[in-house]
PDB file of N, CA and C in Angstrom:
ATOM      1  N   UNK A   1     -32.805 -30.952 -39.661  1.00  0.00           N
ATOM      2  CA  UNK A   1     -33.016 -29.604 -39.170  1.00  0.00           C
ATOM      3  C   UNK A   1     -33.418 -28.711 -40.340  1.00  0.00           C
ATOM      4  N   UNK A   2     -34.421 -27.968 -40.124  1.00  0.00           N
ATOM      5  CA  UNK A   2     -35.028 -26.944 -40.986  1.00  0.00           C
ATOM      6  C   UNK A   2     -34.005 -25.844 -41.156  1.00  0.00           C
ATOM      7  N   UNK A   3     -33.909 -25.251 -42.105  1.00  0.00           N
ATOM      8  CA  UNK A   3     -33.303 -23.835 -42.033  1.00  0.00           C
ATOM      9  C   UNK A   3     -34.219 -23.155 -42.041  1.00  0.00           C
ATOM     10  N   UNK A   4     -34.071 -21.575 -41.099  1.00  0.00           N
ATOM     11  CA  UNK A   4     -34.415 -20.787 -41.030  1.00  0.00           C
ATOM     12  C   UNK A   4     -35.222 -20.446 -42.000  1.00  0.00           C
ATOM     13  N   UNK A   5     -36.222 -19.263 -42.186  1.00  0.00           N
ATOM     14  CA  UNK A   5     -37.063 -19.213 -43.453  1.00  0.00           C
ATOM     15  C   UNK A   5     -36.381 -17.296 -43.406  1.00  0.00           C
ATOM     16  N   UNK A   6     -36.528 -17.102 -44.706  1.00  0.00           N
ATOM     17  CA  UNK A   6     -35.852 -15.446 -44.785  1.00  0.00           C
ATOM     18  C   UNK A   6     -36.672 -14.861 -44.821  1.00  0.00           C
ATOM     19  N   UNK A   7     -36.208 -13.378 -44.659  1.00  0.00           N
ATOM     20  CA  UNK A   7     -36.715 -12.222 -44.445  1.00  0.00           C
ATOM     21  C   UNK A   7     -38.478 -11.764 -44.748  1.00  0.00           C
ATOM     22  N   UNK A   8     -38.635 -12.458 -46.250  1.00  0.00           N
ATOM     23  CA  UNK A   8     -39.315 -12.157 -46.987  1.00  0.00           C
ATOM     24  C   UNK A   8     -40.030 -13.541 -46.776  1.00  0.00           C
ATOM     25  N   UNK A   9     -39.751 -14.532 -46.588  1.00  0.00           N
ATOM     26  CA  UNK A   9     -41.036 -15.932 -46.082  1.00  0.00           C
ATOM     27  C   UNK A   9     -41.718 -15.325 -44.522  1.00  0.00           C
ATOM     28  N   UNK A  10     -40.430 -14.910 -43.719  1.00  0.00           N
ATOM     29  CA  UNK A  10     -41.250 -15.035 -42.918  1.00  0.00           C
ATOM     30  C   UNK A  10     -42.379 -13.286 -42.662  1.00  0.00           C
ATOM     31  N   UNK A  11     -42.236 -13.296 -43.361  1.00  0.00           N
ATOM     32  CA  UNK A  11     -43.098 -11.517 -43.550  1.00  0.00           C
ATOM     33  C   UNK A  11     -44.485 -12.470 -44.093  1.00  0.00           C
ATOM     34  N   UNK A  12     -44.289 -13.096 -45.112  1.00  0.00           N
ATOM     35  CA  UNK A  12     -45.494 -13.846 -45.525  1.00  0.00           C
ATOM     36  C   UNK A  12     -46.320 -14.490 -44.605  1.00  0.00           C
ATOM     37  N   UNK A  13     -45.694 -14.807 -43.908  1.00  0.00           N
ATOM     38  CA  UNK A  13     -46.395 -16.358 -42.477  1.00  0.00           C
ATOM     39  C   UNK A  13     -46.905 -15.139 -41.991  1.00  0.00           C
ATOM     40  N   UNK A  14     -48.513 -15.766 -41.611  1.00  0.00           N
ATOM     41  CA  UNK A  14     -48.834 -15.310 -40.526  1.00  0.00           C
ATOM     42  C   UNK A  14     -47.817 -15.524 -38.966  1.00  0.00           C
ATOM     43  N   UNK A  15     -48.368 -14.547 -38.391  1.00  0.00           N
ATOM     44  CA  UNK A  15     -47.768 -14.512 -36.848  1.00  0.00           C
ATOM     45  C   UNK A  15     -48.654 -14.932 -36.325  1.00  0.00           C
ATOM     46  N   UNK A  16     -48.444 -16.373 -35.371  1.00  0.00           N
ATOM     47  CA  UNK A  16     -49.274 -17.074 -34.834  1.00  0.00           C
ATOM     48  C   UNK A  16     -49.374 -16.699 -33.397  1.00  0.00           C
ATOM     49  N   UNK A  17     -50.019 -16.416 -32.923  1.00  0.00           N
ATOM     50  CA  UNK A  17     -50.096 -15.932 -31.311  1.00  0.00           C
ATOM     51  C   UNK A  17     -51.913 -16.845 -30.412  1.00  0.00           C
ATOM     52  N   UNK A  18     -51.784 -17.711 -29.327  1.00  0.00           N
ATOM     53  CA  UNK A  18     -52.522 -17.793 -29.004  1.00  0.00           C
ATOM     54  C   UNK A  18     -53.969 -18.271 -29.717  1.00  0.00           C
ATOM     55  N   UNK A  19     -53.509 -18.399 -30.688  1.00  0.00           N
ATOM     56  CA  UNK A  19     -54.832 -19.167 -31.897  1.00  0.00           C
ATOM     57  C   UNK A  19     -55.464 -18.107 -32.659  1.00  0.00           C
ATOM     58  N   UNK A  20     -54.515 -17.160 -32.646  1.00  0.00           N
ATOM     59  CA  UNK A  20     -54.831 -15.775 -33.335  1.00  0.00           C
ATOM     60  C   UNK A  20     -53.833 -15.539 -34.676  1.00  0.00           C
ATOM     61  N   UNK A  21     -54.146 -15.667 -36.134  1.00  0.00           N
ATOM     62  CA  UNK A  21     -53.072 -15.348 -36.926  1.00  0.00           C
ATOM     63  C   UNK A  21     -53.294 -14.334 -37.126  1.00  0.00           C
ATOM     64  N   UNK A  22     -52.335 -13.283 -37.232  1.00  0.00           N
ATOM     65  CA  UNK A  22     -52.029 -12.243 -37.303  1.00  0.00           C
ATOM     66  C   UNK A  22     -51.219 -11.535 -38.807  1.00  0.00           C
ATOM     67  N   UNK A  23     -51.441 -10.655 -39.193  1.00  0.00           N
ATOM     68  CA  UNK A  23     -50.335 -10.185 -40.791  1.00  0.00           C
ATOM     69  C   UNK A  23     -49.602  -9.762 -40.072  1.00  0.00           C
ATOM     70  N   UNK A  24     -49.932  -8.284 -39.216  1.00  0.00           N
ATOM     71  CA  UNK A  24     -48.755  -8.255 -38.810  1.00  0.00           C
ATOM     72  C   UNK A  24     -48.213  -8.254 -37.439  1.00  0.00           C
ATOM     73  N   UNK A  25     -46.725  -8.596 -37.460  1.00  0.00           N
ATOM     74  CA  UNK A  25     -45.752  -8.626 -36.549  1.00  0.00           C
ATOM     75  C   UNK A  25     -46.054  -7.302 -35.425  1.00  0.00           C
ATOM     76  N   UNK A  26     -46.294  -6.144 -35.813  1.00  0.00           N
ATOM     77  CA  UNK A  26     -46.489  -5.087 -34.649  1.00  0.00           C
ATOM     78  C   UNK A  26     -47.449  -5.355 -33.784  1.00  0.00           C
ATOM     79  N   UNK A  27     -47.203  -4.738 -32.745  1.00  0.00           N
ATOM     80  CA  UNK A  27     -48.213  -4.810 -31.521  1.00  0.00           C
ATOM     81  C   UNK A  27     -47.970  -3.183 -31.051  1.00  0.00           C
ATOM     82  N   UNK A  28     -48.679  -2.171 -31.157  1.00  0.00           N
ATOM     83  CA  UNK A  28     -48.643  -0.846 -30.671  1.00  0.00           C
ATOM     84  C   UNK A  28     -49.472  -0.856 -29.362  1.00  0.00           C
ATOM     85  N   UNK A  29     -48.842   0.029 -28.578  1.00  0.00           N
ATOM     86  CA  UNK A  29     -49.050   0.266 -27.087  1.00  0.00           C
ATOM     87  C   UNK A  29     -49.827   1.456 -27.718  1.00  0.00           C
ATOM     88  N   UNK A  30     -50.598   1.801 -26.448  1.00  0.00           N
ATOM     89  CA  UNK A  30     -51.638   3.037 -26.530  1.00  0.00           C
ATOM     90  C   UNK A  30     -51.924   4.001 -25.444  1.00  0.00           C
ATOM     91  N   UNK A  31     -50.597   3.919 -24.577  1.00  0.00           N
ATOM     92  CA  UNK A  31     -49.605   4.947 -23.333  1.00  0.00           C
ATOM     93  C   UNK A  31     -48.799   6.036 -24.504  1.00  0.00           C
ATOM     94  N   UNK A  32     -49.210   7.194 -23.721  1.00  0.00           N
ATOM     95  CA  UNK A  32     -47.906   8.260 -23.708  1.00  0.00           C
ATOM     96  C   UNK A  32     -48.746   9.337 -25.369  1.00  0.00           C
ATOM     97  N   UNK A  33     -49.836   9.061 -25.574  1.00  0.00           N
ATOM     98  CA  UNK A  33     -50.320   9.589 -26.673  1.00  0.00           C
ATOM     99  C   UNK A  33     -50.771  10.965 -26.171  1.00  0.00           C
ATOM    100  N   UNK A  34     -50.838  12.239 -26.470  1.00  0.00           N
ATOM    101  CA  UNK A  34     -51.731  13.500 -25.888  1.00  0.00           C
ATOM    102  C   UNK A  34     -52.666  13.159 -25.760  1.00  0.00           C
ATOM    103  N   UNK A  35     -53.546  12.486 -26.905  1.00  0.00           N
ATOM    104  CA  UNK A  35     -54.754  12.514 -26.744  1.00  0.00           C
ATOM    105  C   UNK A  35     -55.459  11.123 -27.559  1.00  0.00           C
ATOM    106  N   UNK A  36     -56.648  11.210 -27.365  1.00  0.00           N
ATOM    107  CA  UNK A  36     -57.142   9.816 -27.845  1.00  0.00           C
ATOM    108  C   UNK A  36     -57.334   9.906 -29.431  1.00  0.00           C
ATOM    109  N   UNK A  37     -57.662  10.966 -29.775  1.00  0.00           N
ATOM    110  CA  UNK A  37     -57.684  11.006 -31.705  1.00  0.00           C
ATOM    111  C   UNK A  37     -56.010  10.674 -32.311  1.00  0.00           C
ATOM    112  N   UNK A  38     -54.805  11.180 -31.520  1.00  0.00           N
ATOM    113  CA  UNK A  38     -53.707  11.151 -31.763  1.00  0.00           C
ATOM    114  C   UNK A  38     -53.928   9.607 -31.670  1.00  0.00           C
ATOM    115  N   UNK A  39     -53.865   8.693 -30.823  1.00  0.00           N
ATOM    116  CA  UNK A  39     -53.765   7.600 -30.228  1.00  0.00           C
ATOM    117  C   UNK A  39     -54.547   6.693 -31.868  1.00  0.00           C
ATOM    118  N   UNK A  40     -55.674   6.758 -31.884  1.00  0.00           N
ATOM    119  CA  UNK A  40     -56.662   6.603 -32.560  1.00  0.00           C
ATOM    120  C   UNK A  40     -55.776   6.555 -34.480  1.00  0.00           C
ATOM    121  N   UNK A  41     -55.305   7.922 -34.723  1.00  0.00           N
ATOM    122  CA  UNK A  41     -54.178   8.001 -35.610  1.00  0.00           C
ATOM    123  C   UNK A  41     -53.194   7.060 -36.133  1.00  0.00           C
ATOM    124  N   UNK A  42     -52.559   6.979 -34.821  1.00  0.00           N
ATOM    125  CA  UNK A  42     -51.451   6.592 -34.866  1.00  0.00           C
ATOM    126  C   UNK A  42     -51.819   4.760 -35.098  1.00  0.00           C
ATOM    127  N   UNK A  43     -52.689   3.876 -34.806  1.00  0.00           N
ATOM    128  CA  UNK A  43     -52.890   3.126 -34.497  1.00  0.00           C
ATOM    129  C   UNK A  43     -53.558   2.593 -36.176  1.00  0.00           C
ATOM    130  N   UNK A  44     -54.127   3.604 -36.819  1.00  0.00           N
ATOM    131  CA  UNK A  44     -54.792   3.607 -37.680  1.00  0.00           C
ATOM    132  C   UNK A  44     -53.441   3.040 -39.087  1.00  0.00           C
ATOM    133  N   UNK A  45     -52.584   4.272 -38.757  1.00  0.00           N
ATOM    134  CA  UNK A  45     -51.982   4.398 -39.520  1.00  0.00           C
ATOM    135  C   UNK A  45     -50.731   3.272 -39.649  1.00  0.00           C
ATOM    136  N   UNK A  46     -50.499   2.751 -38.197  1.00  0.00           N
ATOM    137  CA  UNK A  46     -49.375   1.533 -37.842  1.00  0.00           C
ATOM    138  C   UNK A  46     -49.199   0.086 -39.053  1.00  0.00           C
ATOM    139  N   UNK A  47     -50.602  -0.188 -39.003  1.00  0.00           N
ATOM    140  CA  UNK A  47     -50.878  -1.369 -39.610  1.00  0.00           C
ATOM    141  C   UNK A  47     -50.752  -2.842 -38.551  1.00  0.00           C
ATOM    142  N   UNK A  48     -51.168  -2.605 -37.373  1.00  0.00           N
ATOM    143  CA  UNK A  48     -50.752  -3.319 -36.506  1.00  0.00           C
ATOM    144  C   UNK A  48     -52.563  -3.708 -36.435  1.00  0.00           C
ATOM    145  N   UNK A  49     -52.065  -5.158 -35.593  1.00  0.00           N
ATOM    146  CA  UNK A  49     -53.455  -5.681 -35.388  1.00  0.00           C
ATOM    147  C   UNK A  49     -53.484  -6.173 -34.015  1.00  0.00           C
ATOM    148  N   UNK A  50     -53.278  -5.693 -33.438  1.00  0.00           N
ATOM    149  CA  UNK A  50     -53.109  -6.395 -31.905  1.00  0.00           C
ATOM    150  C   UNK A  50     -52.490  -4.728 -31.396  1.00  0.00           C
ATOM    151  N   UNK A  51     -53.015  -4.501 -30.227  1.00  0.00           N
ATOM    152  CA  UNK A  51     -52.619  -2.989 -29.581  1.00  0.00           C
ATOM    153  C   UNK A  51     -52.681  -3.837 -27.683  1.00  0.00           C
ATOM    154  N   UNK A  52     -51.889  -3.284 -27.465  1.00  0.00           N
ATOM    155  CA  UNK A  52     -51.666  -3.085 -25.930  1.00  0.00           C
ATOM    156  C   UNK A  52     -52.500  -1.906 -25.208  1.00  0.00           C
ATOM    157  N   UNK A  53     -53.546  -2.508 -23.765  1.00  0.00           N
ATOM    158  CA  UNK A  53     -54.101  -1.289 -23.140  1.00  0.00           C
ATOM    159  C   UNK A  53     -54.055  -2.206 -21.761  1.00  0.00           C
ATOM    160  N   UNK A  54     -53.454  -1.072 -20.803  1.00  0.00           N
ATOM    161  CA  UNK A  54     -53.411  -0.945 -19.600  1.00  0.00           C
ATOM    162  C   UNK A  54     -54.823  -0.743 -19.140  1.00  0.00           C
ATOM    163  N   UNK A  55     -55.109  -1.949 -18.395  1.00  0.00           N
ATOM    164  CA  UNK A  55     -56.330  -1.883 -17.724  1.00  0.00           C
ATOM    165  C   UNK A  55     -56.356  -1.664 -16.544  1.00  0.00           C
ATOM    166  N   UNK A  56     -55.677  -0.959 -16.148  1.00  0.00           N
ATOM    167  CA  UNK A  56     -55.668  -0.332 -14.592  1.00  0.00           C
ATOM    168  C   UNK A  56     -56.794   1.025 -15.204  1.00  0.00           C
ATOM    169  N   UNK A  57     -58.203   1.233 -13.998  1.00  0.00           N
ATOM    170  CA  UNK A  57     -59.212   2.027 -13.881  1.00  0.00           C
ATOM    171  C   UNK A  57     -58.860   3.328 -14.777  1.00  0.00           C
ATOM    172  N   UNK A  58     -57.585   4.058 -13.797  1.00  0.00           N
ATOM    173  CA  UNK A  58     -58.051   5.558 -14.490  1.00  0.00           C
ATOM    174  C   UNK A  58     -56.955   5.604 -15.331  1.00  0.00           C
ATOM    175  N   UNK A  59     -56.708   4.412 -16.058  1.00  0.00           N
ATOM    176  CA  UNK A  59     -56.155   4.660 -17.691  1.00  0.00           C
ATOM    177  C   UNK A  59     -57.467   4.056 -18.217  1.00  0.00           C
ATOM    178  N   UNK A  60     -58.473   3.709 -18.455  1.00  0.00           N
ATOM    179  CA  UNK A  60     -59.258   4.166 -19.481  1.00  0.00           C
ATOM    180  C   UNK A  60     -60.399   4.955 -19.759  1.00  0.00           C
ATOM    181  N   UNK A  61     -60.330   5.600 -18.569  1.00  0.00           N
ATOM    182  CA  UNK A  61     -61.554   6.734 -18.522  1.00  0.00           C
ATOM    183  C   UNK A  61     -60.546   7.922 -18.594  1.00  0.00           C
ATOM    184  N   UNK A  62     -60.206   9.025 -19.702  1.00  0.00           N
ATOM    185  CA  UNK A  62     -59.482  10.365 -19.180  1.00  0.00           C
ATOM    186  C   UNK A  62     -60.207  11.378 -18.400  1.00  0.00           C
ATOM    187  N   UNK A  63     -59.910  12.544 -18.261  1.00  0.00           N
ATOM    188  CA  UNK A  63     -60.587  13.788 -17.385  1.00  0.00           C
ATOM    189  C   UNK A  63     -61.624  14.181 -17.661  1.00  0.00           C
ATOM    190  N   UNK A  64     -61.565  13.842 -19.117  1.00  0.00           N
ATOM    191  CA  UNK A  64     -63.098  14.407 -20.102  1.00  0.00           C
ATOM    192  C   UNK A  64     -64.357  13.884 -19.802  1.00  0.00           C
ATOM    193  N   UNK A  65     -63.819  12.557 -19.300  1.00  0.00           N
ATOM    194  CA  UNK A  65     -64.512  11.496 -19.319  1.00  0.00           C
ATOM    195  C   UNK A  65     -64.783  10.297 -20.449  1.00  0.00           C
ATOM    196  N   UNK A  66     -63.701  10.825 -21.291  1.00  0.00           N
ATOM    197  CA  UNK A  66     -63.495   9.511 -22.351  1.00  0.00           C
ATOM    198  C   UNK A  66     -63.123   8.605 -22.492  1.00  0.00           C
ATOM    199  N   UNK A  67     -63.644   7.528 -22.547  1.00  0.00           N
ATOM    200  CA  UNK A  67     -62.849   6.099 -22.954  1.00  0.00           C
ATOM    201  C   UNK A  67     -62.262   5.895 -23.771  1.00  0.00           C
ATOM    202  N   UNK A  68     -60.648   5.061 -23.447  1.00  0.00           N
ATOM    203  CA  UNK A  68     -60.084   5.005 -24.459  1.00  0.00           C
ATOM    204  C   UNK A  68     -60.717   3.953 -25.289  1.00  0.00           C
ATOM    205  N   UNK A  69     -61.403   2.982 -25.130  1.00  0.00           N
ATOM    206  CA  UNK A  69     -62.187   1.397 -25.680  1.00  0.00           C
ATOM    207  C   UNK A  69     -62.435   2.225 -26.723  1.00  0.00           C
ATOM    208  N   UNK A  70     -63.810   3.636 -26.431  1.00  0.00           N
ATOM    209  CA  UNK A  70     -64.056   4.538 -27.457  1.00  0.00           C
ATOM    210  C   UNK A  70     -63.591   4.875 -29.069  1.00  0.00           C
ATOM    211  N   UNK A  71     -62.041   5.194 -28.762  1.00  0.00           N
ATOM    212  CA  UNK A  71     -61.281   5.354 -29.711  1.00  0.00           C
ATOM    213  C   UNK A  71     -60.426   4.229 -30.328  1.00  0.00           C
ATOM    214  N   UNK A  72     -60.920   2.986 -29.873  1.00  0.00           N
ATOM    215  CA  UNK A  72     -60.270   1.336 -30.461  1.00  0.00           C
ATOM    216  C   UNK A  72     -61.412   0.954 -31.225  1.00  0.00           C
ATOM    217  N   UNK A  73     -60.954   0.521 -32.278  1.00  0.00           N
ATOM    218  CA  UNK A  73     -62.198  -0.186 -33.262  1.00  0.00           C
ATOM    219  C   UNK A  73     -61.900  -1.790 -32.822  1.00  0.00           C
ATOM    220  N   UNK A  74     -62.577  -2.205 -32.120  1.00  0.00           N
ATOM    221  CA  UNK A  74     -62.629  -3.575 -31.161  1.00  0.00           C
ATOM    222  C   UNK A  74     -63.054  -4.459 -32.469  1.00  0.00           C
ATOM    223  N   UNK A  75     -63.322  -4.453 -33.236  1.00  0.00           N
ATOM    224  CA  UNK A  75     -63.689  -5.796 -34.227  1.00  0.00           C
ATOM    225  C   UNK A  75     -62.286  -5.469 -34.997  1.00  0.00           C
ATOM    226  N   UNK A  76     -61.708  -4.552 -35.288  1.00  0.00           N
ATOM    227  CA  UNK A  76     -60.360  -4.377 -36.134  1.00  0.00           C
ATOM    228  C   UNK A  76     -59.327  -5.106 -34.900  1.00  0.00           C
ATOM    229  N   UNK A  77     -58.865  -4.729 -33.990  1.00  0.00           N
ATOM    230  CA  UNK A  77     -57.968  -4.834 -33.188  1.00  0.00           C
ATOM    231  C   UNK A  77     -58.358  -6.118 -32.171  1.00  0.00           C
ATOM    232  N   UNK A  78     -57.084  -6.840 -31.902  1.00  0.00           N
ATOM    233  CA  UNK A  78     -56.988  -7.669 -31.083  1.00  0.00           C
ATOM    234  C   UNK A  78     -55.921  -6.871 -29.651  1.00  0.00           C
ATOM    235  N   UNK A  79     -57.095  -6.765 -28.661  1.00  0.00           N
ATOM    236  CA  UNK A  79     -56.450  -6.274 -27.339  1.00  0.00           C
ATOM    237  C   UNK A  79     -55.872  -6.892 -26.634  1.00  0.00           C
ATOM    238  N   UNK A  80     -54.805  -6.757 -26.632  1.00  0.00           N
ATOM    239  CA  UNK A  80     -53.731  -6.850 -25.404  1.00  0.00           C
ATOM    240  C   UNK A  80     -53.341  -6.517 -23.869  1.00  0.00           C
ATOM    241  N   UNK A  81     -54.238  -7.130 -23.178  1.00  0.00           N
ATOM    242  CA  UNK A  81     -54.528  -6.240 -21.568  1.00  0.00           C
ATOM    243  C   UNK A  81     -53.241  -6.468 -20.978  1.00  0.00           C
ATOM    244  N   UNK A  82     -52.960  -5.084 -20.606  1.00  0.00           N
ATOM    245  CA  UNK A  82     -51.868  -4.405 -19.771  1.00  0.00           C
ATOM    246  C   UNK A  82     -51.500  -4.535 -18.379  1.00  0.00           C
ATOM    247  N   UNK A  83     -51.552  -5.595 -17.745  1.00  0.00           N
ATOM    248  CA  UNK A  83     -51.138  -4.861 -15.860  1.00  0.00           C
ATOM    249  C   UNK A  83     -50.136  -3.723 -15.357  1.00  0.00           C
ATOM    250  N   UNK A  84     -49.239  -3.249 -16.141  1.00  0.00           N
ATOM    251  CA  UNK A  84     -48.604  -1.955 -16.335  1.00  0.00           C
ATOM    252  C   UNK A  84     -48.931  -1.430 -14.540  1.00  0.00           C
ATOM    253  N   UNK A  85     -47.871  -1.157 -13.627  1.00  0.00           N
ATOM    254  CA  UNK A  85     -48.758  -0.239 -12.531  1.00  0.00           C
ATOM    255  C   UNK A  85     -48.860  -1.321 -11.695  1.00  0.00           C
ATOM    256  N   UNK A  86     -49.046  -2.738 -11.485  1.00  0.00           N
ATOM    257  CA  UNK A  86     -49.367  -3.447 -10.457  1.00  0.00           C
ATOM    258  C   UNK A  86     -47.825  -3.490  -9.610  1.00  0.00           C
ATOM    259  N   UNK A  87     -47.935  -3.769  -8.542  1.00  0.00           N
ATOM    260  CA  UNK A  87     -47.023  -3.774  -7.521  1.00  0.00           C
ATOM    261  C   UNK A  87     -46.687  -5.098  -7.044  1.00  0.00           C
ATOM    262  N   UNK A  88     -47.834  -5.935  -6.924  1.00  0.00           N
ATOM    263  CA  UNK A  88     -48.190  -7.270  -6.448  1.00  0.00           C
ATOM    264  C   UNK A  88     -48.849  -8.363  -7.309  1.00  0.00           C
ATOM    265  N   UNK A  89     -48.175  -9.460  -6.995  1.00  0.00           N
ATOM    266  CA  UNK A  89     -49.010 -10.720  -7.653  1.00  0.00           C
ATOM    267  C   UNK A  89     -50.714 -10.558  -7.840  1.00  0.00           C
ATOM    268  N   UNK A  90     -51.178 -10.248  -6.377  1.00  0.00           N
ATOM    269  CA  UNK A  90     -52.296  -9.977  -6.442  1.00  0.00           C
ATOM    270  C   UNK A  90     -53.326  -9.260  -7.548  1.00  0.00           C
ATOM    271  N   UNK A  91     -52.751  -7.904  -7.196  1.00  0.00           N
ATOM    272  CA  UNK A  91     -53.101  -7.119  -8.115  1.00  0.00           C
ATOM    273  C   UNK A  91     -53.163  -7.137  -9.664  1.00  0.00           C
ATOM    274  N   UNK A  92     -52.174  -7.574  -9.460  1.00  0.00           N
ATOM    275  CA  UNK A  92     -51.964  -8.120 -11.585  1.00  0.00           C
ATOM    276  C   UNK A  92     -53.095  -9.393 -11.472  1.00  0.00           C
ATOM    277  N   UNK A  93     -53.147 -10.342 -10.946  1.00  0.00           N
ATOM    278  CA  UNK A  93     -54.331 -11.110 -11.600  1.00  0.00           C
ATOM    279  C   UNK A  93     -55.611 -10.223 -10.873  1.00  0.00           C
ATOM    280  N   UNK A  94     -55.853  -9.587 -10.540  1.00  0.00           N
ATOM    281  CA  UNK A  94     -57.004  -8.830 -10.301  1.00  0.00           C
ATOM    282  C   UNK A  94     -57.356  -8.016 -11.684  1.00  0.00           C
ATOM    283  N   UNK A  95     -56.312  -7.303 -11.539  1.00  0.00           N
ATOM    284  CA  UNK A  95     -56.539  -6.596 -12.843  1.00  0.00           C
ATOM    285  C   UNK A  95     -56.313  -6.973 -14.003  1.00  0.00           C
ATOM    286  N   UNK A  96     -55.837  -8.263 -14.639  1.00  0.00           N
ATOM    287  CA  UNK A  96     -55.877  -9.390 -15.823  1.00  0.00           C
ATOM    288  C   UNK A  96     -57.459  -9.832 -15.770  1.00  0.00           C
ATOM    289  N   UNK A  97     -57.943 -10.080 -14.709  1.00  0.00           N
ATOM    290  CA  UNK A  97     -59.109 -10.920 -14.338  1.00  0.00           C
ATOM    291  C   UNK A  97     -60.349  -9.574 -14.864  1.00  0.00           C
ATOM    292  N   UNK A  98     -59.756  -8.207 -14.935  1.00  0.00           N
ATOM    293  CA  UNK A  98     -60.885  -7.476 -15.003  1.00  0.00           C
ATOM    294  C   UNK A  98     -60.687  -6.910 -16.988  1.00  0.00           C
ATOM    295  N   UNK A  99     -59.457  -7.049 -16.924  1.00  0.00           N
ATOM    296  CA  UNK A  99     -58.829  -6.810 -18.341  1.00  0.00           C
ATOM    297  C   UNK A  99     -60.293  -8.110 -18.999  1.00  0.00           C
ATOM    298  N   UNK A 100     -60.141  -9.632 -18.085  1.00  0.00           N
ATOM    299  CA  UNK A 100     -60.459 -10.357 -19.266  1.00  0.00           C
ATOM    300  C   UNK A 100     -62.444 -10.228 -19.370  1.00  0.00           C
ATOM    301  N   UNK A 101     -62.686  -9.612 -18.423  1.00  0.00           N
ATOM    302  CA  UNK A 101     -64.147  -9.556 -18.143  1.00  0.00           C
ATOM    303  C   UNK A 101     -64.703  -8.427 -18.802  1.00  0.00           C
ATOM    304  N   UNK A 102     -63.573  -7.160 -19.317  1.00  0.00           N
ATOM    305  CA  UNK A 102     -64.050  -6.293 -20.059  1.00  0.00           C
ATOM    306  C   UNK A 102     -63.940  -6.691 -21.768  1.00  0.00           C
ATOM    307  N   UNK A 103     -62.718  -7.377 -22.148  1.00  0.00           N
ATOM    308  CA  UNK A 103     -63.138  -7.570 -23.482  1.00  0.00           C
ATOM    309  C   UNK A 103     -64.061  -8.753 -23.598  1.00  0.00           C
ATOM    310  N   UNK A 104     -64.261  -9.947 -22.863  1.00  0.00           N
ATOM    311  CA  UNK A 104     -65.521 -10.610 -22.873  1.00  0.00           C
ATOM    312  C   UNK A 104     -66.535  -9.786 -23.620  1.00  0.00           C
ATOM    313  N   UNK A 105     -66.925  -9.220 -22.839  1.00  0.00           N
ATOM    314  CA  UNK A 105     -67.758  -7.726 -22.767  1.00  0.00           C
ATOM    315  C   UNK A 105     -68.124  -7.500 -24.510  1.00  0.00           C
ATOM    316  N   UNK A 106     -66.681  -7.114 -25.166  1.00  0.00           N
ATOM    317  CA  UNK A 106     -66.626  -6.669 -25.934  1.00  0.00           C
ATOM    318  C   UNK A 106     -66.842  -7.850 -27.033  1.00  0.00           C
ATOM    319  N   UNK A 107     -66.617  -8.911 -26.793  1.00  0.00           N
ATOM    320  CA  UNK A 107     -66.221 -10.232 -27.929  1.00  0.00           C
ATOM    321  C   UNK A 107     -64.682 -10.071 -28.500  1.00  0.00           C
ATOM    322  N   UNK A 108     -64.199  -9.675 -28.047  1.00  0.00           N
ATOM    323  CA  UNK A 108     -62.789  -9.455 -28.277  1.00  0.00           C
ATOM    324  C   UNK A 108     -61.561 -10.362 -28.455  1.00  0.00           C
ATOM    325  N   UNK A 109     -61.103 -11.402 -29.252  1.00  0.00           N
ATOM    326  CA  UNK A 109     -60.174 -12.139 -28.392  1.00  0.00           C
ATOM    327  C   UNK A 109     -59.079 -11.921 -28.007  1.00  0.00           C
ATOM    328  N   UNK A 110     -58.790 -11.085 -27.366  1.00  0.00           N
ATOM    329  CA  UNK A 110     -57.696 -10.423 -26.631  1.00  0.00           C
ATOM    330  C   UNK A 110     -58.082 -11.231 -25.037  1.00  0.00           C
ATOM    331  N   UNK A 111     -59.053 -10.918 -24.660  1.00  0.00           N
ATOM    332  CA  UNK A 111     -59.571 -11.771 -23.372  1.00  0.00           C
ATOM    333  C   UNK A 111     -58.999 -12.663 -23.163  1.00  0.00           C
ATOM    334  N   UNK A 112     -58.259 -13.851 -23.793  1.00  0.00           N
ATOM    335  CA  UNK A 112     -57.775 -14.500 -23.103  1.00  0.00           C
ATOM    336  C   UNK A 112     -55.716 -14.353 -23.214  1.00  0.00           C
ATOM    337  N   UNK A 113     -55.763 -12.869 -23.409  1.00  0.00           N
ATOM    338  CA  UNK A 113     -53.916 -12.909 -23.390  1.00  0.00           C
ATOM    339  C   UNK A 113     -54.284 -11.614 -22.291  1.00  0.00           C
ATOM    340  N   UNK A 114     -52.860 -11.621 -21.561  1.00  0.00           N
ATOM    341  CA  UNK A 114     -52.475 -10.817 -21.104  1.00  0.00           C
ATOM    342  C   UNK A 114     -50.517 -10.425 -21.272  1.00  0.00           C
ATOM    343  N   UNK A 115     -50.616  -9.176 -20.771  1.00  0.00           N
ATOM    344  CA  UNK A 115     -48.922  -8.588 -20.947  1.00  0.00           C
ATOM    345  C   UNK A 115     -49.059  -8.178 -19.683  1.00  0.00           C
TER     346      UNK A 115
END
C-alpha cells in the first residue's frame, strides 16, 4: 500500500480529470456575479482552469444581450457545462447534449464533461 502523498506533492501533480491535466485544483462557477466584467475578474484573478457554465438558454445571453461565452477566454479555460435548473432526466441530457454541441462549436474540451 502506497502512502498518501502530502500537502505539497500533491499541489505538484497535476489534477487529472477526464484526459485533461490540470495545475489547478479550482473549478470556479460563473452564477451569482453582477455582471460579466466582474465575472470575467474574478475568474481572471482565481487561477482556476476549468470554470462551470450553466447552459440552460437565458443564462447565457443577459438583457443587454451579452454572452457570457463573450467574457470566457475559451482557449484559457476548460468549460464545465452546467444542467443547473433541469427538473427532469430529460431535460438535463437535452441540455448536456446542447452544452456539448456548443463547446464543439468552440473546440473546447469541456464538451465532453458535464456537472
Amino acid at each position: 500500500m502506497n502512502p498518501a502523498p502530502s500537502t505539497t506533492e500533491a499541489l505538484d501533480t497535476p489534477f487529472h480529470v477526464a484526459g485533461r491535466n490540470l495545475q489547478s485544483r479550482l473549478i470556479v462557477g460563473t452564477g451569482k456575479y453582477a455582471d460579466y466584467p466582474t465575472m470575467q475578474q474574478a475568474l481572471d484573478a482565481s487561477g482556476a482552469q476549468a470554470v462551470t457554465v450553466a447552459v440552460r438558454r437565458e443564462r447565457l445571453i443577459n438583457e443587454k444581450g451579452e454572452s457570457l461565452l463573450d467574457y470566457i477566454d475559451t482557449s484559457r479555460y476548460t468549460i464545465l457545462p452546467n444542467t443547473a435548473g433541469c427538473f427532469t432526466a430529460e431535460d438535463a441530457v437535452r441540455v448536456a447534449r446542447l452544452g456539448r454541441e456548443i463547446l464543439d462549436q468552440l473546440d473546447n474540451p469541456g464538451k465532453d464533461w458535464v456537472k
